[in-house]
C-alpha atoms as a PDB file:
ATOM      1  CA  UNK A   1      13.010  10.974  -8.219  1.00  0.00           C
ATOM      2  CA  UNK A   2      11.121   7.890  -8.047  1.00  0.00           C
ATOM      3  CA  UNK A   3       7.184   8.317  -7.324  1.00  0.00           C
ATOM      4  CA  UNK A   4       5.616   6.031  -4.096  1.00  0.00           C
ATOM      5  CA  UNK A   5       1.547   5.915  -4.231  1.00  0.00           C
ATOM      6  CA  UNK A   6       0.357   5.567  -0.518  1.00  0.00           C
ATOM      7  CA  UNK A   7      -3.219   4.271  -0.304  1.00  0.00           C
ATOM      8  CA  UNK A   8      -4.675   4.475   2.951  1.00  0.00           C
ATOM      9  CA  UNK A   9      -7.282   5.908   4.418  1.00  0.00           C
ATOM     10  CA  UNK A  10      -6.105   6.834   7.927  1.00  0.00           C
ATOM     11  CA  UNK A  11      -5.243  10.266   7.195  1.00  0.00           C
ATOM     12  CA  UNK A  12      -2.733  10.854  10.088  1.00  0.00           C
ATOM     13  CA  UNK A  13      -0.687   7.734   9.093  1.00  0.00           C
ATOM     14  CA  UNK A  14      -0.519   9.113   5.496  1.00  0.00           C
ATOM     15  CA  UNK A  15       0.588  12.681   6.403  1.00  0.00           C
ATOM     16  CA  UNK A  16       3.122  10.909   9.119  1.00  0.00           C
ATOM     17  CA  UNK A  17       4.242   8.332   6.462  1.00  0.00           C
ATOM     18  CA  UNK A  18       4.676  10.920   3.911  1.00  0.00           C
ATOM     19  CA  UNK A  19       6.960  12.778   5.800  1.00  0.00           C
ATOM     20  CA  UNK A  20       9.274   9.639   6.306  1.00  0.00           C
ATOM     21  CA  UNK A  21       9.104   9.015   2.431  1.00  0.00           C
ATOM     22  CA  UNK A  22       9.706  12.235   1.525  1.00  0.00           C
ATOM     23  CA  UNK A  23      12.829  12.396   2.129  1.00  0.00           C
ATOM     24  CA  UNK A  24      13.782  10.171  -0.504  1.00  0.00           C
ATOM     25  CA  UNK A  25      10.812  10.259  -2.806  1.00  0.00           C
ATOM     26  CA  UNK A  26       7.877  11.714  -4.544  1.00  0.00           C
ATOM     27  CA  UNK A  27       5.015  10.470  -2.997  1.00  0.00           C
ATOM     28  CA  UNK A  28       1.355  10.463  -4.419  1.00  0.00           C
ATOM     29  CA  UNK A  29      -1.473  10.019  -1.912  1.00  0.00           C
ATOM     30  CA  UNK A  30      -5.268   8.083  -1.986  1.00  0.00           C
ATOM     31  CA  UNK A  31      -7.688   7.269   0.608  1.00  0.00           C
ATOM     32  CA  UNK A  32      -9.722   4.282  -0.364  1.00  0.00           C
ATOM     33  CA  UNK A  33      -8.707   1.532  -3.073  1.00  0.00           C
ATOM     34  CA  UNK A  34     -10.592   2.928  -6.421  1.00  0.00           C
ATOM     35  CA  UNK A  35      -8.864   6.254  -5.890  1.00  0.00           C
ATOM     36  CA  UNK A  36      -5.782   4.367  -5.767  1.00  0.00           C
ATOM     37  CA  UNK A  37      -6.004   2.263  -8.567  1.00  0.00           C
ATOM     38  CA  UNK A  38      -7.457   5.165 -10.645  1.00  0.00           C
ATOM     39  CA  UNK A  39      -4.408   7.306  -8.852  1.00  0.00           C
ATOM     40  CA  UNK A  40      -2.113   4.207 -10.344  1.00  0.00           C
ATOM     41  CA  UNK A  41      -3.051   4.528 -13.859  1.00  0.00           C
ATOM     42  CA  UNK A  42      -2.642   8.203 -13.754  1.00  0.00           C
ATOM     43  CA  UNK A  43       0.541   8.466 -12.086  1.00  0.00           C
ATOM     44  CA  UNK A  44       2.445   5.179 -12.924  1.00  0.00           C
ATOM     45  CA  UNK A  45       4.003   5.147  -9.781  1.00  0.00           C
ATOM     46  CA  UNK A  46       7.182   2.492  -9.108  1.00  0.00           C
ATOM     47  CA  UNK A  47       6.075   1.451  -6.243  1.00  0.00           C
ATOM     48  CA  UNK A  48       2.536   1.114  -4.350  1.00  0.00           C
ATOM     49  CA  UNK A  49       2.098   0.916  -0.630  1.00  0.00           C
ATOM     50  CA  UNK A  50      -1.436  -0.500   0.295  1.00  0.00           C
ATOM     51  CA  UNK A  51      -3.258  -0.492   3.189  1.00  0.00           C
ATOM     52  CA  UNK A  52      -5.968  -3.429   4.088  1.00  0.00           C
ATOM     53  CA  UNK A  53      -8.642  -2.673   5.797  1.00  0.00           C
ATOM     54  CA  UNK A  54     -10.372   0.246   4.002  1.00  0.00           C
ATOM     55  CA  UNK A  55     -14.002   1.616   3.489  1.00  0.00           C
ATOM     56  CA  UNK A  56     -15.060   1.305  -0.397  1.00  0.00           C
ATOM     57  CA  UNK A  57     -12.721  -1.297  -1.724  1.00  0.00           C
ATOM     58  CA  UNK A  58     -10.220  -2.910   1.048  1.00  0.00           C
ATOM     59  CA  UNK A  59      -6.796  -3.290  -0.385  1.00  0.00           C
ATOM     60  CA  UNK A  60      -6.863  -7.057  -1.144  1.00  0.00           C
ATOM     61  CA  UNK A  61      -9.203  -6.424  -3.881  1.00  0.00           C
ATOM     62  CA  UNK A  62      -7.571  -3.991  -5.251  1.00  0.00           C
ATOM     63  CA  UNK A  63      -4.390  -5.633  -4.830  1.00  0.00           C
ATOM     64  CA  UNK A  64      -6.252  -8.230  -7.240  1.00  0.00           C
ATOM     65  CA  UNK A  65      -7.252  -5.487  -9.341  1.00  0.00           C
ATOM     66  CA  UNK A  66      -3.866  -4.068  -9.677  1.00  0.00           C
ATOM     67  CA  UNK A  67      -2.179  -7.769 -10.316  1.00  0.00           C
ATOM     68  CA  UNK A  68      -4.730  -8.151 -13.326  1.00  0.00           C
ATOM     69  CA  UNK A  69      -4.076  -5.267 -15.351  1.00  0.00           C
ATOM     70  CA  UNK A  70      -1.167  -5.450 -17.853  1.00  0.00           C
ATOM     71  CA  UNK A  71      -0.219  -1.355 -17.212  1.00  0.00           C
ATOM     72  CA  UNK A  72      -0.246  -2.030 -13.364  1.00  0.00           C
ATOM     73  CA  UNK A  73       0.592  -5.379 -12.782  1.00  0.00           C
ATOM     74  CA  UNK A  74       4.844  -4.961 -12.821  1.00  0.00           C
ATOM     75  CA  UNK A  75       4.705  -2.318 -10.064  1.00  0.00           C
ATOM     76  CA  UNK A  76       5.958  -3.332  -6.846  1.00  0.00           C
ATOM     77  CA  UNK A  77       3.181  -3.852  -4.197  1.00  0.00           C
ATOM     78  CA  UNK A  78       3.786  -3.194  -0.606  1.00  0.00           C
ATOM     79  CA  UNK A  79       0.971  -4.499   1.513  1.00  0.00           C
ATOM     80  CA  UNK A  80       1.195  -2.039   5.163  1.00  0.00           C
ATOM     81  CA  UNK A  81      -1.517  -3.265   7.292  1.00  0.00           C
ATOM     82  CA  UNK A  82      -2.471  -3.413  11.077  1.00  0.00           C
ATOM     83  CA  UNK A  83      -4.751  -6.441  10.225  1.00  0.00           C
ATOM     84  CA  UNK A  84      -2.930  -9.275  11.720  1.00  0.00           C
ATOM     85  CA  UNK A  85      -3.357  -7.893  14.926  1.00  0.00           C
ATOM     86  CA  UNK A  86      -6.833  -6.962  15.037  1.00  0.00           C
ATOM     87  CA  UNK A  87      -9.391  -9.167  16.009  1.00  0.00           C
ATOM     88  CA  UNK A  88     -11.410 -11.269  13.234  1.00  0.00           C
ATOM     89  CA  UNK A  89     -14.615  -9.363  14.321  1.00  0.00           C
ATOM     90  CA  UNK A  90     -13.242  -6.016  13.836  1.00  0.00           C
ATOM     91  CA  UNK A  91     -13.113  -6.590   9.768  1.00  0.00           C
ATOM     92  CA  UNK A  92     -15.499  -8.692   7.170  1.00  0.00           C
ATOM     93  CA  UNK A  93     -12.368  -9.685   5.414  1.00  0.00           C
ATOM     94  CA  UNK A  94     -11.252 -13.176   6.173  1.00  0.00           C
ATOM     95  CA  UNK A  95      -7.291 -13.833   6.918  1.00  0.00           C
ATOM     96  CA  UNK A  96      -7.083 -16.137   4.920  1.00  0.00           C
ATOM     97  CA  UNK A  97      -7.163 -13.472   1.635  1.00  0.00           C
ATOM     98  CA  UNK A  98      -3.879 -12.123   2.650  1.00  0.00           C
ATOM     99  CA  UNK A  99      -2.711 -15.471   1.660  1.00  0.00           C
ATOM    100  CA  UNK A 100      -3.928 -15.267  -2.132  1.00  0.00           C
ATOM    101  CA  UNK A 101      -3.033 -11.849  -2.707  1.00  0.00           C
ATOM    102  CA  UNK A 102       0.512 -11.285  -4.660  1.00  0.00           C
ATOM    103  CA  UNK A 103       2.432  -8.651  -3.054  1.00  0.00           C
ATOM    104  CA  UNK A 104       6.447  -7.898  -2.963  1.00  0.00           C
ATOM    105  CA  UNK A 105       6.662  -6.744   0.478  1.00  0.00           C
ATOM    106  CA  UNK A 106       4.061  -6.846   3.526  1.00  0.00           C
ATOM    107  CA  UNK A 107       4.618  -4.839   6.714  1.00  0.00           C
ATOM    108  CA  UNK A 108       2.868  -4.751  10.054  1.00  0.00           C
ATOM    109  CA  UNK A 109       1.534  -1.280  11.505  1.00  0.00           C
ATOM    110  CA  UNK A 110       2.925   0.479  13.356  1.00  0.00           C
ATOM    111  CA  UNK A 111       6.141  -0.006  11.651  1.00  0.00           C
ATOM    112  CA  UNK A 112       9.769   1.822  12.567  1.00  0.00           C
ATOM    113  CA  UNK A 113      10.363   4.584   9.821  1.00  0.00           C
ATOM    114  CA  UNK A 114      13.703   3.320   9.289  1.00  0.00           C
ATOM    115  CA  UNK A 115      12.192  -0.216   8.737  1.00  0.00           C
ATOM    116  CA  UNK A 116       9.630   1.233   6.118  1.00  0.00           C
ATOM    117  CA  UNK A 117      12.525   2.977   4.241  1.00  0.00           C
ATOM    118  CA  UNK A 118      14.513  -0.342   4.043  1.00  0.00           C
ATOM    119  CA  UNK A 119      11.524  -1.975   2.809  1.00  0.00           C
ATOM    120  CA  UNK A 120      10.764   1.071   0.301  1.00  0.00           C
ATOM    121  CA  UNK A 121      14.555   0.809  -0.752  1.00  0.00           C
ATOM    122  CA  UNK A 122      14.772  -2.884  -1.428  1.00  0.00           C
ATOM    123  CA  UNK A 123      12.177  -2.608  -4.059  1.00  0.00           C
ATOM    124  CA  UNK A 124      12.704   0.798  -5.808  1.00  0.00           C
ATOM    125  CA  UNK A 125      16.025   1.636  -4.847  1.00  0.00           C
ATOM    126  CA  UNK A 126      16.859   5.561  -4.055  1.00  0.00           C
END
């Protein structure tokens, strides 16, 4: 079964998206963007799903991190984000990051389950 790492640190859109991915595949769960990267090495999961906007380290840095290291760089990267609808005041981290960051795949929040599974799909398979 192929293993998804979910990093985000809303805890009720983790357990929700869980559910939705578990149905498919394992799925390995962090709350801020060391603990995911750290979670990443561990793990080796085939595909990461990254939330923004979170306390400690927000997920474009670690989406840098990730991209420079040889053992985690060929993992697919899902960027899942509400941030292009918030306001610019609501976050210190400029738009304009989301532009340098290398991802595979970037979805909106809320997104459809059955959107988020295509997504998952396309880039790990079943």
């Amino acid at each position: 079964m192929k293993k998804i790492l979910l990093v985000d640190d809303d805890r009720d859109f983790v357990e929700a998206t869980r559910t939705v991915l578990e149905e498919k595949y394992e799925v390995v769960v962090a709350y801020d963007g060391d603990e995911g990267i750290a979670k990443a090495r561990e793990v080796k999961p085939d595909l990461i799903i990254l939330d923004v906007i979170m306390p400690v380290e927000d997920g474009f840095t670690a989406a840098d991190e990730i991209a420079a290291d040889p053992e985690l760089s060929k993992i697919p990267l899902m960027l899942l984000t509400s941030f292009g609808s918030r306001m610019t005041t609501e976050t210190e981290i400029p738009r304009s990051r989301g532009l340098e960051v290398r991802a595979d795949d970037y979805i909106e929040k809320p997104v459809d389950p059955d959107d988020l599974l295509a997504s998952v799909t396309k880039l790990v398979g079943e």
